[in-house]
Protein backbone atom coordinates (compact mmCIF):
# COMPACT_ATOMS: atom_id res chain seq x y z
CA UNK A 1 58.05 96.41 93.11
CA UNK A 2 56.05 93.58 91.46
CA UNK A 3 52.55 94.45 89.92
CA UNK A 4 49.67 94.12 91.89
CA UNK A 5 47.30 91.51 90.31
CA UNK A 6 44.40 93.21 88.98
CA UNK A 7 40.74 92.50 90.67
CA UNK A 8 38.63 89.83 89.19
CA UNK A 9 34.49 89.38 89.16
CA UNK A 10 33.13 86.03 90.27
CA UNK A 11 32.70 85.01 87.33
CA UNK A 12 36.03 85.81 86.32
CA UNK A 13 37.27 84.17 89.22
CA UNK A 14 35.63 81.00 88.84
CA UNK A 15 36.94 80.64 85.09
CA UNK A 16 40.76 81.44 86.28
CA UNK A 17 39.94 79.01 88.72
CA UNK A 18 38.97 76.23 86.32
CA UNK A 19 40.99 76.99 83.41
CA UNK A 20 44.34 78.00 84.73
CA UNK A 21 44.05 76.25 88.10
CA UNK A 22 43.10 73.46 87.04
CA UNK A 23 39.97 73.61 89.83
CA UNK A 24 37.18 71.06 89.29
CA UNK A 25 34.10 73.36 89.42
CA UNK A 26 30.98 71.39 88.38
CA UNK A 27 28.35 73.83 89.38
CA UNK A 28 29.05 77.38 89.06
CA UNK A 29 26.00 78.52 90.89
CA UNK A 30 27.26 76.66 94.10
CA UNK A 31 31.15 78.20 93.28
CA UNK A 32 29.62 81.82 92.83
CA UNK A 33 27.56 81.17 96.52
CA UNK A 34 30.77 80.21 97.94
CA UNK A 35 33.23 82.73 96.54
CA UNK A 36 30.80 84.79 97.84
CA UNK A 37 31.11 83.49 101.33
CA UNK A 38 34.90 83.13 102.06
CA UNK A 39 37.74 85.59 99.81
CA UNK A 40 39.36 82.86 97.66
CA UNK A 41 42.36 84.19 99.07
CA UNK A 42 41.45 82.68 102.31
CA UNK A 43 40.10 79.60 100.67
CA UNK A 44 43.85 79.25 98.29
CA UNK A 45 45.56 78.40 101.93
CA UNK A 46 43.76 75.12 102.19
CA UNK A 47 44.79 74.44 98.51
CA UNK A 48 48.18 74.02 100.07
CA UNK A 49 49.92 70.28 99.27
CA UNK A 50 46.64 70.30 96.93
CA UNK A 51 48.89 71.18 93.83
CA UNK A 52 51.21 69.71 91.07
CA UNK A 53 54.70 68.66 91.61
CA UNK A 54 55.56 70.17 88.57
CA UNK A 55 53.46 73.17 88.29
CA UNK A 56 52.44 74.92 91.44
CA UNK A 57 49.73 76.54 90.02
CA UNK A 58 47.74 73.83 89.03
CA UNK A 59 45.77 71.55 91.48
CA UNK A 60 46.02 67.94 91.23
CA UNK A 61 43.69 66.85 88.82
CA UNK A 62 40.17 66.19 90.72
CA UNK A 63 40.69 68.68 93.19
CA UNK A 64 37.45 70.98 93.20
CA UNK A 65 36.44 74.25 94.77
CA UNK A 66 33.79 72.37 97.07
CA UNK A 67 36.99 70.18 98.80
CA UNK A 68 38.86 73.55 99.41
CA UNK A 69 35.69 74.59 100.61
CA UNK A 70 35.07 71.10 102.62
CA UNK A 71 38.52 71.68 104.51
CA UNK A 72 37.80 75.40 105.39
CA UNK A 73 34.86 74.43 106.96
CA UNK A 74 36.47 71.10 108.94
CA UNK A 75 39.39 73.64 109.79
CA UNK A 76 36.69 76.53 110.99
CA UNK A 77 34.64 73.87 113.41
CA UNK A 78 37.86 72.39 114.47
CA UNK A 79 39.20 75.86 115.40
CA UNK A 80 36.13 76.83 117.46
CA UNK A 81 35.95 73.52 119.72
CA UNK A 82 39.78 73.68 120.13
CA UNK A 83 39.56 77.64 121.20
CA UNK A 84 36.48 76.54 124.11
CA UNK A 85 39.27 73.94 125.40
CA UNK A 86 41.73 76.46 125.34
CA UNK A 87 39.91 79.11 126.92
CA UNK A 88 39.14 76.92 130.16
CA UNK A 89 42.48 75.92 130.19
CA UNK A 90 43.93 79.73 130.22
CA UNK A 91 41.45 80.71 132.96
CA UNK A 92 42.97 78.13 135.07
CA UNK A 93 46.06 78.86 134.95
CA UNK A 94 45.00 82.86 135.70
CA UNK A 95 43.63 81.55 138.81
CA UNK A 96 46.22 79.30 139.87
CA UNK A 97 49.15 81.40 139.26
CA UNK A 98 47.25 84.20 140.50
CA UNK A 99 46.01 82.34 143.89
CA UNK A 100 49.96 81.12 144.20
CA UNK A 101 51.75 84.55 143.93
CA UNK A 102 49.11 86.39 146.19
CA UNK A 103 49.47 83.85 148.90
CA UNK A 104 53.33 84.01 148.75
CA UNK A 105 53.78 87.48 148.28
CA UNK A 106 50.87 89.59 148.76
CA UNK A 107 48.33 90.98 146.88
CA UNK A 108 50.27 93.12 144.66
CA UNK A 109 53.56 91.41 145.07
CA UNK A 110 53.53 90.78 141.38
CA UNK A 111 54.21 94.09 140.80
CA UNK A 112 57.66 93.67 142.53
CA UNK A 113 60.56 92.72 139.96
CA UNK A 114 62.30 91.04 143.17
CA UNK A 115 60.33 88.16 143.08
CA UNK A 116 60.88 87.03 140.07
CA UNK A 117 63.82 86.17 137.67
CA UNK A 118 65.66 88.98 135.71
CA UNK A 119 65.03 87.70 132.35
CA UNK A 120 65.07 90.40 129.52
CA UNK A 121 63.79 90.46 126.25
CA UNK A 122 65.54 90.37 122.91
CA UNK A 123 65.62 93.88 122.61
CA UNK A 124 67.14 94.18 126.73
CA UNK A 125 64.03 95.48 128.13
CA UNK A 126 63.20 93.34 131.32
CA UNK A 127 60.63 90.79 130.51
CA UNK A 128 58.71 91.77 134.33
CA UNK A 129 58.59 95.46 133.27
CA UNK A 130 57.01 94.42 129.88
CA UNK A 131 54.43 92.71 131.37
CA UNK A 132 53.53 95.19 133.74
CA UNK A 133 53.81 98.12 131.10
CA UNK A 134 51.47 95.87 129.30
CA UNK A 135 48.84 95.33 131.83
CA UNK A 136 49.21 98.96 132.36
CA UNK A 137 48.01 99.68 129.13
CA UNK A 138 45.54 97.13 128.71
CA UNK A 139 44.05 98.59 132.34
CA UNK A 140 44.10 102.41 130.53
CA UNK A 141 42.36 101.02 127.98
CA UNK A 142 39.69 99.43 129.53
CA UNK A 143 39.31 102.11 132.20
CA UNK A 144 35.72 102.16 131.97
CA UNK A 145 35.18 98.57 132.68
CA UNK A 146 32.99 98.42 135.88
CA UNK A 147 35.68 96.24 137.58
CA UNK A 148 38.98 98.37 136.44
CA UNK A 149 36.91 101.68 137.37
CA UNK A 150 36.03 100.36 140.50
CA UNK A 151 39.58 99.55 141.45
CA UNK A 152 41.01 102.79 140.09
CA UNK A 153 38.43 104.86 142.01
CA UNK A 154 37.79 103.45 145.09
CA UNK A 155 41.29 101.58 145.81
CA UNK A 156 43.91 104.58 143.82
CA UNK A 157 44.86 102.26 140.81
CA UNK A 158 45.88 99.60 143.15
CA UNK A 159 45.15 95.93 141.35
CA UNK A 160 45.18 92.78 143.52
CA UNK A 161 47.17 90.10 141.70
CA UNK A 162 43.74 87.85 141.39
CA UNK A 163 42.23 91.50 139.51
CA UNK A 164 44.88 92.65 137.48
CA UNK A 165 45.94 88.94 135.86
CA UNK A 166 42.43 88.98 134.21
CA UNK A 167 43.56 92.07 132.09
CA UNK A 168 47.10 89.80 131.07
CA UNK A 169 46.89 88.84 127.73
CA UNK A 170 47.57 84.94 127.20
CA UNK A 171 51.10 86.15 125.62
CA UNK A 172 51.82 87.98 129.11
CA UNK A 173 50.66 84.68 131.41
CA UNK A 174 53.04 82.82 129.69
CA UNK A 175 55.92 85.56 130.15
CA UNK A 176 54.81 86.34 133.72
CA UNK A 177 55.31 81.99 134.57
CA UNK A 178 58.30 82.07 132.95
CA UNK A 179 60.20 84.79 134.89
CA UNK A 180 58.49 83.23 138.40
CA UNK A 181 61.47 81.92 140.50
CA UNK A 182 62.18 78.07 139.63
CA UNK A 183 60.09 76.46 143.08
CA UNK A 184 57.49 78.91 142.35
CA UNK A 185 57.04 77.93 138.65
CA UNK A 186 57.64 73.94 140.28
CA UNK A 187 54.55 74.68 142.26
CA UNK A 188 52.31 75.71 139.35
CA UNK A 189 53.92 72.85 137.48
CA UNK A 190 52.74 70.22 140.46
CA UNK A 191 49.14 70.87 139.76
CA UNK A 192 49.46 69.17 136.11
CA UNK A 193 51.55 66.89 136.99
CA UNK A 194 54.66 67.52 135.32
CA UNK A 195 58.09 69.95 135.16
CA UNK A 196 58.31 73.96 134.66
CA UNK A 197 59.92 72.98 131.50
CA UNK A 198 57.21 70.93 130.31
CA UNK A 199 54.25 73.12 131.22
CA UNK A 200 56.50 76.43 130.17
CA UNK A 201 56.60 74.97 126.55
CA UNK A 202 52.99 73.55 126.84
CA UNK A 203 51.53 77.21 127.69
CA UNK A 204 53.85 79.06 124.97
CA UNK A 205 52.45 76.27 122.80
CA UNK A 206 49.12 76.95 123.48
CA UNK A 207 49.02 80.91 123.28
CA UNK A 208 50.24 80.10 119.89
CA UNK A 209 47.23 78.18 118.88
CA UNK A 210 45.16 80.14 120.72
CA UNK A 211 45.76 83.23 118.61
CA UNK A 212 45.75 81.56 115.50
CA UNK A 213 42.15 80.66 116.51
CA UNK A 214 41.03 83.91 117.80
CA UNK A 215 42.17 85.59 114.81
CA UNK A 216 40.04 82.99 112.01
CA UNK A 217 43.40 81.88 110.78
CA UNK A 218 44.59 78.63 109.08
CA UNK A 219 45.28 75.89 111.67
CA UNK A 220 44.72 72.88 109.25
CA UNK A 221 48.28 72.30 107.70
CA UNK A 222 49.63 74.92 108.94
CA UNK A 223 53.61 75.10 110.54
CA UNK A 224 53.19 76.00 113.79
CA UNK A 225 56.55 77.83 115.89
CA UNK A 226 56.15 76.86 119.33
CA UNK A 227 56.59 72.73 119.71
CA UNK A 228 56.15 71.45 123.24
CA UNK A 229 57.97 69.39 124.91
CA UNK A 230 56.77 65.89 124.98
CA UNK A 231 57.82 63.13 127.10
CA UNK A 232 59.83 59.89 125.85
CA UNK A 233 56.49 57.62 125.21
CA UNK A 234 55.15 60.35 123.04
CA UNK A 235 58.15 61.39 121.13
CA UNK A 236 58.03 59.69 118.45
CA UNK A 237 55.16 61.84 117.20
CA UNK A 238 57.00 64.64 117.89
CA UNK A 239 59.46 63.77 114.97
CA UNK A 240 56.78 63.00 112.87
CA UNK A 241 54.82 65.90 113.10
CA UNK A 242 56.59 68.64 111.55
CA UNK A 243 55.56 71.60 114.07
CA UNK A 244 51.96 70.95 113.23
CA UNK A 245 49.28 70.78 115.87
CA UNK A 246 48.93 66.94 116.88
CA UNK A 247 51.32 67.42 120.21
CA UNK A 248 49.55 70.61 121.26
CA UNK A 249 46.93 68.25 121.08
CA UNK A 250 48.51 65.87 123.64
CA UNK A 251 49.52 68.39 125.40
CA UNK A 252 46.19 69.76 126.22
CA UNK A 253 45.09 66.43 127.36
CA UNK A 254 47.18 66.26 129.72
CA UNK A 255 47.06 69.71 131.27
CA UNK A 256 43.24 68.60 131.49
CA UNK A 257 44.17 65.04 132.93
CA UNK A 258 41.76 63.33 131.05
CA UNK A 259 39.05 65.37 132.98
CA UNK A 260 35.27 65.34 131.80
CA UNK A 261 35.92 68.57 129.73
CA UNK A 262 38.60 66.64 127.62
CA UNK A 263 36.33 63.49 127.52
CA UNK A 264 33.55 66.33 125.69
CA UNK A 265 36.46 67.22 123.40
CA UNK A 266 37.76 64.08 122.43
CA UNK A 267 34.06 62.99 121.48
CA UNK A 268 33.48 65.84 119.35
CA UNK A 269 36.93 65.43 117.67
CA UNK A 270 36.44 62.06 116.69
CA UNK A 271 32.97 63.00 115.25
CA UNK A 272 34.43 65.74 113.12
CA UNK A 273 37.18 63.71 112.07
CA UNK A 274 35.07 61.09 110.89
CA UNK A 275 32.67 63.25 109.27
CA UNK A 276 35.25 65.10 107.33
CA UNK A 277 37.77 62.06 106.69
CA UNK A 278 36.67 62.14 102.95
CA UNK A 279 39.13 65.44 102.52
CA UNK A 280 40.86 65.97 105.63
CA UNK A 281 45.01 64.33 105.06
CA UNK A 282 45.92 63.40 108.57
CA UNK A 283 49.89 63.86 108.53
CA UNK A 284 48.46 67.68 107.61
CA UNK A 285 48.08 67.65 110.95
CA UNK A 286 50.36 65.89 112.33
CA UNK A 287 48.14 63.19 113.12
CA UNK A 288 49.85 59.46 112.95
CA UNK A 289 47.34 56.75 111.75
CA UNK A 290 47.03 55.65 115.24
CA UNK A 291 46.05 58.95 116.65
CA UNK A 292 42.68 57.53 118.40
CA UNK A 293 45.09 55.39 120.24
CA UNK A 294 47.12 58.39 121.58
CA UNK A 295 44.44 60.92 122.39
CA UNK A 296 41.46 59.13 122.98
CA UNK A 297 41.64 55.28 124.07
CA UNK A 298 42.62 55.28 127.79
């Protein structure tokens, strides 16, 4: 096993920083206030296509601690109006899909494996028992929530579809759509306007993102695993993007049809962008020069 690096002071820190990093730090006192703020660890990520061709472990010459410190900040604000988008989006879909299966098959027909496909997991566990198992747990653990001890009181641990889908992780919505028979998922798929296949990939895509946000993680440059599926005018930035976050992006707008809480979002984004064009690289992103065009001009 390699040697663990040993721990450094601040002031140790910011002299590794300038001297073997090759980190433009100007003014120590504001390096020490923000080295104090965020773990350089954290702060190294956004360093990331920041360094020498020839020696990753110097920064390009120019780069300073207050640019790394620029782009954690753009990535932070970005993260938090992207999460509020998400969110609305995700309680949608709990109601819809919700709303659908309790009409079609009853209040608790979700907890019957026969209406839905019988897709397994990797490890040959059926993916409808692992959601269930899952909400199962998620209900023990919560079991002193007002609403969950109401229901296990007064109605024997019996959950109505339109109760129990609000203890479904993001992960398990996704799962639960994609095992719903193909004109059930068709029906979900109708109310944004596209294919299962299309909003399947766009939801996986999303839960993704969505738990990179909720856990304060790098979004800014960072490879993403789930790519949705984008239709023919759009995928040429697709190709371009390298699994980054730009489709998501398109995605989202149009699971929100252009609505009036994507109109908020697209105004904030442009202001951010603007204000933080001095350090922000766009293909980090994914974004193509013309990315206005795509997610904001009509």
């Amino acid at each position: 096993m390699a040697q663990l690096k040993p721990a450094l002071s601040y002031d140790e820190q910011i002299d590794r920083l300038k001297n073997v990093h090759n980190l433009l730090i100007p003014d120590e006192e504001g390096a020490l206030e923000i080295l104090k703020k965020v773990n350089y660890y954290r702060l190294s990520a956004y360093g990331i296509g920041l360094v020498k061709k020839d020696d990753r472990e110097k920064y390009i010459d120019g780069i300073s601690l207050e640019h790394i410190y620029q782009l954690y900040e753009f990535d932070s604000i970005f993260r938090n109006k992207l999460i509020h988008v998400i969110e609305q989006l995700e309680i949608q879909l709990r109601t819809q899909i919700s709303n659908y299966l309790a009409l079609k098959y009853g209040s608790e027909g979700y907890m019957d494996p026969s209406h839905f496909t019988d897709k397994k997991t990797k490890d040959g566990t059926s993916v409808h028992t692992s959601v269930i198992e899952s909400f199962k747990k998620e209900r023990d653990h919560q079991k002193n929530a007002p609403f969950v001890k109401h229901h296990m009181d007064k109605y024997e641990d019996h959950f109505p579809v339109w109760v129990a889908i609000e203890l479904f992780t993001f992960g398990n919505l996704s799962s639960l759509y994609s095992i719903m028979e193909v004109d059930d998922r068709k029906e979900i798929a109708k109310l944004y306007n596209t294919e299962p296949k299309y909003l399947g990939s766009w939801i996986l895509a999303l839960v993704e993102i969505r738990n990179i946000c909720a856990h304060y993680s790098r979004l800014y440059n960072m490879p993403l695993k789930q790519t949705p599926y984008l239709y023919s005018e759009y995928q040429q930035y697709k190709s371009q993007t390298r699994n980054k976050v730009f489709p998501a992006l398109i995605a989202v707008k149009r699971m929100l049809n252009s609505d009036a809480r994507w109109a908020d979002f697209e105004i904030q984004l442009e202001a951010l962008m603007d204000e933080y064009s001095d350090v922000v690289i766009l293909s980090f992103m994914g974004f193509p020069k013309e990315w206005k065009k795509v997610l904001i001009e009509k």
